[in-house]
Protein backbone atom coordinates (compact mmCIF):
# COMPACT_ATOMS: atom_id res chain seq x y z
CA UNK A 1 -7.40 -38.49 43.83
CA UNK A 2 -6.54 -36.62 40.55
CA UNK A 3 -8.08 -38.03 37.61
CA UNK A 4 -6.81 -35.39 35.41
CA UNK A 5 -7.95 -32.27 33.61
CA UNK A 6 -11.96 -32.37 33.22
CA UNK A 7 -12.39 -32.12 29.20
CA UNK A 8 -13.88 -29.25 27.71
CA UNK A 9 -17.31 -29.29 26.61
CA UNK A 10 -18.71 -29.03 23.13
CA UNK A 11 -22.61 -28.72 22.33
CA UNK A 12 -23.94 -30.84 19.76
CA UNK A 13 -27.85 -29.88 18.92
CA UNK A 14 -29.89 -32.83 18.13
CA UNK A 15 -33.38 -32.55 17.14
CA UNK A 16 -36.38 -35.22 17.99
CA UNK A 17 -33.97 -38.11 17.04
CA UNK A 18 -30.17 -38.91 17.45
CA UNK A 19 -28.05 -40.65 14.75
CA UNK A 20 -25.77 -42.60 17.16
CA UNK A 21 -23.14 -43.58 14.52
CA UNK A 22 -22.81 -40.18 13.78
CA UNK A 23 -22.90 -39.20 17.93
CA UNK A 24 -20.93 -41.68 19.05
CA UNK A 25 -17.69 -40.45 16.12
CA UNK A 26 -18.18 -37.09 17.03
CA UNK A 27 -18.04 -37.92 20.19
CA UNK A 28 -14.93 -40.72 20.35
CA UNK A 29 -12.97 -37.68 18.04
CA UNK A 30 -13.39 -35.00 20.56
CA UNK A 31 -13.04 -36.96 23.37
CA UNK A 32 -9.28 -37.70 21.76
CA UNK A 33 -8.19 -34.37 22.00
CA UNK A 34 -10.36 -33.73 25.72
CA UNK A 35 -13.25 -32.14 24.48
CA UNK A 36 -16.68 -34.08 25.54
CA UNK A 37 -20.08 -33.60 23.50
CA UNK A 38 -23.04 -32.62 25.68
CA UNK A 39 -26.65 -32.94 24.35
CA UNK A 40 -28.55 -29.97 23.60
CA UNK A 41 -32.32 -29.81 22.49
CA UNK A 42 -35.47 -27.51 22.81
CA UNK A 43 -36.74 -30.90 24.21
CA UNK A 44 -36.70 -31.60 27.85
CA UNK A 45 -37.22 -35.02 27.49
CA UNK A 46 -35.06 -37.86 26.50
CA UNK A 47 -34.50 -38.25 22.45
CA UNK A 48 -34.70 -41.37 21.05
CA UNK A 49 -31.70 -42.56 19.01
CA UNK A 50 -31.23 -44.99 15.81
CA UNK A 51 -28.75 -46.48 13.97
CA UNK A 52 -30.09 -49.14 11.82
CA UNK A 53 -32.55 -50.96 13.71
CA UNK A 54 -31.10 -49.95 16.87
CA UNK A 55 -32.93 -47.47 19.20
CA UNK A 56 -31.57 -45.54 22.78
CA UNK A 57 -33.22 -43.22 24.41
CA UNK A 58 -30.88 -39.98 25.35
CA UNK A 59 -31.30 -37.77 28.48
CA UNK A 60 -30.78 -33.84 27.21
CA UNK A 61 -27.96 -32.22 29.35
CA UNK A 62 -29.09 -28.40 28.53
CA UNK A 63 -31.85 -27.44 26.70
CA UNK A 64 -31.20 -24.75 24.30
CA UNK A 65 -32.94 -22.20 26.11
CA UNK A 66 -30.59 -22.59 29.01
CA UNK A 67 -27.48 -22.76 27.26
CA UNK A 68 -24.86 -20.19 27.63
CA UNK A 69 -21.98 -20.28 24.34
CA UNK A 70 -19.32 -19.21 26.75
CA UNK A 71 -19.69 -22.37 28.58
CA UNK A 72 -19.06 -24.31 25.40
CA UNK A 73 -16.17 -24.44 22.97
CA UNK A 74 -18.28 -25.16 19.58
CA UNK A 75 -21.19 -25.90 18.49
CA UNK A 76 -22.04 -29.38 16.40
CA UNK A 77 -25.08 -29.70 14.73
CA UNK A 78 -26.38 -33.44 14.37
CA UNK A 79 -27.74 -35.18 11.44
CA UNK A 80 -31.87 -33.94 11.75
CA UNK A 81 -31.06 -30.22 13.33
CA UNK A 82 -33.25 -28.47 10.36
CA UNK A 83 -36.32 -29.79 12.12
CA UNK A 84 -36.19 -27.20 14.68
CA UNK A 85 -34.37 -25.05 11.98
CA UNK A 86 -35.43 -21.82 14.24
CA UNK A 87 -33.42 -23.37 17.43
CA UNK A 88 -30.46 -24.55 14.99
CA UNK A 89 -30.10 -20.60 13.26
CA UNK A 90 -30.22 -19.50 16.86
CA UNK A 91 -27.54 -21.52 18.47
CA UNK A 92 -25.56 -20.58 15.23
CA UNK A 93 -25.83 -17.13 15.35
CA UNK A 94 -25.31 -17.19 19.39
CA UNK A 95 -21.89 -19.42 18.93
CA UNK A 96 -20.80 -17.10 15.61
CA UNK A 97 -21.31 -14.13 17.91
CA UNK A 98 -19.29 -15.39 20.45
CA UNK A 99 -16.25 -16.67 17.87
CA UNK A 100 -16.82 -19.90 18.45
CA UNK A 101 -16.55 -22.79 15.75
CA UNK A 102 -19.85 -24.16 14.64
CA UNK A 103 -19.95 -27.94 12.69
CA UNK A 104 -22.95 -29.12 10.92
CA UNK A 105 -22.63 -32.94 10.18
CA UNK A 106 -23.91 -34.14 7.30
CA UNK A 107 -27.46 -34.29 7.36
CA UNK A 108 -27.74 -30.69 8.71
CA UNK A 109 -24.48 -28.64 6.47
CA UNK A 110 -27.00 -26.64 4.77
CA UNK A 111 -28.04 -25.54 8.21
CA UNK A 112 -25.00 -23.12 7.51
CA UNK A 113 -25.58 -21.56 4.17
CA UNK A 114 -27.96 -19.10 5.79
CA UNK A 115 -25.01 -17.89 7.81
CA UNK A 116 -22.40 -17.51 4.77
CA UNK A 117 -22.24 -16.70 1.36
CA UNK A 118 -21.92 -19.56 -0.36
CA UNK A 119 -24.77 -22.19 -0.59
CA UNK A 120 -24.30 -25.97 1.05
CA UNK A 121 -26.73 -28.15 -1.37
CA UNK A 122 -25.20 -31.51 -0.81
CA UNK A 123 -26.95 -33.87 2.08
CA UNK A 124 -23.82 -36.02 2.74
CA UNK A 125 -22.28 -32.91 2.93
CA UNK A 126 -20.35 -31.95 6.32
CA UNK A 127 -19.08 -28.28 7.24
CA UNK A 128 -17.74 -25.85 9.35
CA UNK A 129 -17.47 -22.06 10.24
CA UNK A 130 -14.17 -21.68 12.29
CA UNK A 131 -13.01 -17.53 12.03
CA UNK A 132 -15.61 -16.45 9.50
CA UNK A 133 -14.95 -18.88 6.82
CA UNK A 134 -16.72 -21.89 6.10
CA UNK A 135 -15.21 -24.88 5.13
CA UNK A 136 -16.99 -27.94 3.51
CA UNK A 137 -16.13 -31.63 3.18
CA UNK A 138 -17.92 -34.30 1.12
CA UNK A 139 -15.95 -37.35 1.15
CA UNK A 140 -17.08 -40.35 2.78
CA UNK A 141 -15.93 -40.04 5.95
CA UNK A 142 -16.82 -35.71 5.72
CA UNK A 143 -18.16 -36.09 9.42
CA UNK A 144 -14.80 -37.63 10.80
CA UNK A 145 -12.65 -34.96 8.68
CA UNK A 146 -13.95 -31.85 10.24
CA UNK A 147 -14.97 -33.04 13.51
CA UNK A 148 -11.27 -33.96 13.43
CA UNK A 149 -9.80 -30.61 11.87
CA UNK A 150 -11.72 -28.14 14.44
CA UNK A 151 -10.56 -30.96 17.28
CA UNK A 152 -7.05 -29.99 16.38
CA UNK A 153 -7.69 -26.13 16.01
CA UNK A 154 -9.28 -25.89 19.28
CA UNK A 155 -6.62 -28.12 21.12
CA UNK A 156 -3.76 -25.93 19.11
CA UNK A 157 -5.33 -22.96 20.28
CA UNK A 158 -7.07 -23.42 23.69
CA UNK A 159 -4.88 -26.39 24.43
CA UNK A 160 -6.35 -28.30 27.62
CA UNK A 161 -7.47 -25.46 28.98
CA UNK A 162 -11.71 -25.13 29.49
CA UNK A 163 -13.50 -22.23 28.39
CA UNK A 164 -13.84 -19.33 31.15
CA UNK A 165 -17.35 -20.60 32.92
CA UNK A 166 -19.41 -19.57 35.92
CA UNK A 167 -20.36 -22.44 38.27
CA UNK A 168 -23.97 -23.94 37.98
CA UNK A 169 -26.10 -24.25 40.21
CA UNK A 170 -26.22 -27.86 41.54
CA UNK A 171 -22.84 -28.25 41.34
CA UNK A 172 -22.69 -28.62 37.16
CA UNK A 173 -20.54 -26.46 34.78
């Protein structure tokens, strides 16, 4: 049975909590243009989640010692990344060296002034490095804009096609 093309996988660091609002857009706006979020932590545990007075408890697909870029095709940063700041510049530097986009959602966009020239001092702030320039969005909806935009560039320029990966062990990509 052919249940058509698997989607390609994006990485979205999340620290010792998950926004889920802000998960589950990212997530419904990738998985529009087949690309599908995977959860990546220094954690090995599962994360707890909130959204109001809601709470979940996440399982952690890759931690980010394990994680290879070229398995991914971007990098999104979740709302709370700064509080394993030294994981978040790593995974940023890692996907950067590997010319892959990186998105920090709001909550985390200064995450990425380190890694340009131009300073990101606005919280509700969301941004992007796609080809050495950053790009920044502060309306409203910021998160939905460039999760959206860098959906688009990676379906105009990878199309469906995944990433080239090596098969994991246990079966997983």
């Amino acid at each position: 049975m052919n249940h058509g093309q698997r989607p390609n996988r994006i990485a979205a660091f999340a620290a010792e909590k998950v926004n889920i609002q802000q998960l589950q857009d990212a997530s419904e706006t990738f998985g529009r243009h087949n690309r599908r979020l995977t959860l990546v932590s220094d954690q090995q545990a599962a994360l707890r989640g909130y959204n109001g007075p809601s709470e979940l408890n996440f399982a952690i697909t890759e931690t980010t010692a394990e994680l290879d870029a070229g398995e991914y095709e971007a990098l999104v940063l979740l709302e709370g990344a700064m509080l394993l700041d030294a994981s978040a510049h790593a995974l940023i530097k890692l996907f950067l060296a590997a010319d892959k986009p990186v998105i920090a959602l709001a909550g985390s966009a200064s995450l990425l002034s380190d890694h340009t020239t131009t300073a990101i001092d606005a919280p509700e702030s969301a941004a992007a490095i796609l080809g050495g320039n950053l790009y920044v969005n502060s309306d409203e909806d910021c998160d939905l804009k460039i999760v959206e935009a860098i959906a688009k560039h990676l379906l105009a320029t990878n199309g469906g096609a995944a990433p080239e990966t090596k098969r994991r062990a246990g079966g997983r990509y």
